[in-house]
C-alpha atoms as a PDB file:
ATOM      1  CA  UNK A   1       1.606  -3.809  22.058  1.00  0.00           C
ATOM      2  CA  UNK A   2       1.323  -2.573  25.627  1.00  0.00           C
ATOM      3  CA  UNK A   3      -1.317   0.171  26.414  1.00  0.00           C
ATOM      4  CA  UNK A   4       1.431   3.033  26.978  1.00  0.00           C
ATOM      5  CA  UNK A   5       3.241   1.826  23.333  1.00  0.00           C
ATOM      6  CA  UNK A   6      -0.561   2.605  22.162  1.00  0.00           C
ATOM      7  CA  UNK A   7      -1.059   5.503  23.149  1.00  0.00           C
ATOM      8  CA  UNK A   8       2.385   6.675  21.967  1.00  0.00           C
ATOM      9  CA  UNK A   9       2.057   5.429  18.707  1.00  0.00           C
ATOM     10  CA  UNK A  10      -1.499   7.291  18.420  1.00  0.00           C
ATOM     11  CA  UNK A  11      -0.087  10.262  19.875  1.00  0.00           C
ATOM     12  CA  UNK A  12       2.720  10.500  17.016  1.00  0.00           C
ATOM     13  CA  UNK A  13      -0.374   9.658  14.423  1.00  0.00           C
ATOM     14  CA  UNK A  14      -2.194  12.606  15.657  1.00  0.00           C
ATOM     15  CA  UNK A  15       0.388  14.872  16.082  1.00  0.00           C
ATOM     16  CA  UNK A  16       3.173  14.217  13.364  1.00  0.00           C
ATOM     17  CA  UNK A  17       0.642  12.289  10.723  1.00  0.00           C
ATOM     18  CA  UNK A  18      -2.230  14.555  11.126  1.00  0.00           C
ATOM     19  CA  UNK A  19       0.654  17.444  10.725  1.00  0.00           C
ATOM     20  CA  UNK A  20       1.915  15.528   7.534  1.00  0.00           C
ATOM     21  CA  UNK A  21      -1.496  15.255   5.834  1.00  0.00           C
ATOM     22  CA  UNK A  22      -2.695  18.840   6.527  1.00  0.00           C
ATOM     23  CA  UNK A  23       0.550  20.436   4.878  1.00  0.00           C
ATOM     24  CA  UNK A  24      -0.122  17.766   2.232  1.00  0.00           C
ATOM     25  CA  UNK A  25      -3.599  18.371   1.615  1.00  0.00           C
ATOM     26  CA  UNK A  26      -2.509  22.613   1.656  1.00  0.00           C
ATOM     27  CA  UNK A  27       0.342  22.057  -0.761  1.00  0.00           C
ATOM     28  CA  UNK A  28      -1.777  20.022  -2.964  1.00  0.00           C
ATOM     29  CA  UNK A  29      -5.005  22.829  -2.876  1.00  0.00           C
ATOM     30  CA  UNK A  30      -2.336  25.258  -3.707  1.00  0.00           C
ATOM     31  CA  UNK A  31      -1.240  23.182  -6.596  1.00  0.00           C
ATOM     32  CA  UNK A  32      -4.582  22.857  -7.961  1.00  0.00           C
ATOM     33  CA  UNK A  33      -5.708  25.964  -7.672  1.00  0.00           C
ATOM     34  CA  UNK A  34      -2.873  27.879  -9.091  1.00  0.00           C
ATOM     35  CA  UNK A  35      -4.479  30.109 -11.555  1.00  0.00           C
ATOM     36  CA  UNK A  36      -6.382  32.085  -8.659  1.00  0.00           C
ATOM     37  CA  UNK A  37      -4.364  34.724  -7.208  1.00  0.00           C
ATOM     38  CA  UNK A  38      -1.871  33.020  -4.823  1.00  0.00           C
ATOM     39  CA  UNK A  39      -2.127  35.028  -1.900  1.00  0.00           C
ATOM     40  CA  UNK A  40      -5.895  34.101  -1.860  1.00  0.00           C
ATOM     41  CA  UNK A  41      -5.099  30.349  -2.681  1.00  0.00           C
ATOM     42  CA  UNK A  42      -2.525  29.872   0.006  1.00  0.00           C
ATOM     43  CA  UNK A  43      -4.638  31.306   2.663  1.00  0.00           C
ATOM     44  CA  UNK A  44      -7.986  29.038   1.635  1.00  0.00           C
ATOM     45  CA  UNK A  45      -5.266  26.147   1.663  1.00  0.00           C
ATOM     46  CA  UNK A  46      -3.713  26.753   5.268  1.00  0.00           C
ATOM     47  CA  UNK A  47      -7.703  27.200   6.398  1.00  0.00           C
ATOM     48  CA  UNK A  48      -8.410  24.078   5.358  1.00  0.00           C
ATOM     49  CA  UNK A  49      -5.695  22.902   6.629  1.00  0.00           C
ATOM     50  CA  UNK A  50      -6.838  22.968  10.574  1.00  0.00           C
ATOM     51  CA  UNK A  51      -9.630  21.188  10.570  1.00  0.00           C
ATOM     52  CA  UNK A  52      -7.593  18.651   8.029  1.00  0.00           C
ATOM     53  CA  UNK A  53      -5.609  18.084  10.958  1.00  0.00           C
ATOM     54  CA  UNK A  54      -8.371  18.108  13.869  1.00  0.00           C
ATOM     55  CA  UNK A  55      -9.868  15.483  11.618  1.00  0.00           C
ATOM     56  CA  UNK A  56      -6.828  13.476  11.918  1.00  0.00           C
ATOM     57  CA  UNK A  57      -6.405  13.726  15.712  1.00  0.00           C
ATOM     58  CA  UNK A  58      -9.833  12.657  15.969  1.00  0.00           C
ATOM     59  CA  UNK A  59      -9.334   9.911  13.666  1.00  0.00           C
ATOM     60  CA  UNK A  60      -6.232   8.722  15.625  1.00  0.00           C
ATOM     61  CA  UNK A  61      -7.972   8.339  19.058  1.00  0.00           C
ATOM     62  CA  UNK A  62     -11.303   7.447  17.566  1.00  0.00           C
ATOM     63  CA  UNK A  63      -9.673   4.155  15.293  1.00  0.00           C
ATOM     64  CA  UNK A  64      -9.836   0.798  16.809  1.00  0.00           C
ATOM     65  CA  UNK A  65      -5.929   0.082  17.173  1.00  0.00           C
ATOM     66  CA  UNK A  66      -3.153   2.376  16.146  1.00  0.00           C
ATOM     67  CA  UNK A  67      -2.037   0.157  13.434  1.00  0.00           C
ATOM     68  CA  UNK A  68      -5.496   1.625  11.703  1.00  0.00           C
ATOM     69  CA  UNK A  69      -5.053   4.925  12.884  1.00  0.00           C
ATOM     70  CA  UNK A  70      -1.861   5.170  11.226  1.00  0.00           C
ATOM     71  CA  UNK A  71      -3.667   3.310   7.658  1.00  0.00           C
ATOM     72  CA  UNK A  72      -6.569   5.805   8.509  1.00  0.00           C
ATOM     73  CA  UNK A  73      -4.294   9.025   8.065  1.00  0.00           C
ATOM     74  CA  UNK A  74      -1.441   7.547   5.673  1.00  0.00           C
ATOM     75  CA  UNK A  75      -3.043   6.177   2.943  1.00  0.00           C
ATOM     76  CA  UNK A  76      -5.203  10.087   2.577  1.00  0.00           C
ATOM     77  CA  UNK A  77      -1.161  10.982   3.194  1.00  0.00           C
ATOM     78  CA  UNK A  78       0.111   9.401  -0.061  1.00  0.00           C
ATOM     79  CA  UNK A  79      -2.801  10.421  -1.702  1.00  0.00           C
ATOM     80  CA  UNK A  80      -2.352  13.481  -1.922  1.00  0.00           C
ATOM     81  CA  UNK A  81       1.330  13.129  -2.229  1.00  0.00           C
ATOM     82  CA  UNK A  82       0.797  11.281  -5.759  1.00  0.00           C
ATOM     83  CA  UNK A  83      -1.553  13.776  -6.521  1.00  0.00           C
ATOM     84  CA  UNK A  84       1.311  16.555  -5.899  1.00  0.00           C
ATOM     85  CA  UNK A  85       4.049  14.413  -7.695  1.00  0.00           C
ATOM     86  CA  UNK A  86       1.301  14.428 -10.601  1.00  0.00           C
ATOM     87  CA  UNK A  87       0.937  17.828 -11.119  1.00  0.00           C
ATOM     88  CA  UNK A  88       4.554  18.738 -10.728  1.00  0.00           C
END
């Protein structure tokens, strides 16, 4: 993988994968917390939702090789995407 293909690939990590997991990790909160009054509940879960996805970014330029930078932000990805297919 050439140095420009890197940096693409991390870029698409960060940006669509670090997108991916903070909706995921929101939809999920949201799911969870239910009971609470929603309007509260959805605005806790699209705050935590920011630094969800700064922590991603960060992950995807901090990991060794993009192949881990990608495993890095995924697996959390699926995750919480069982978790949501659970409580459904």
């Amino acid at each position: 993988m050439g140095a420009a293909s890197g940096i693409a690939a991390r870029i698409a990590a960060a940006a669509l994968g670090g997108f991916a997991l903070a909706n995921a990790v929101a939809a999920l909160v949201v799911v969870l917390l239910a009971p609470q009054v929603r309007a509260e509940v959805v605005t806790w879960a699209t705050m935590l939702a920011f630094p969800i996805h700064l922590g991603a970014t960060l992950w995807a330029f901090g990991a060794r090789t993009a192949l881990r930078a990608w495993i890095g932000i995924g697996l959390p990805l699926l995750a919480c995407l069982a978790g949501l297919l659970a409580r459904l």
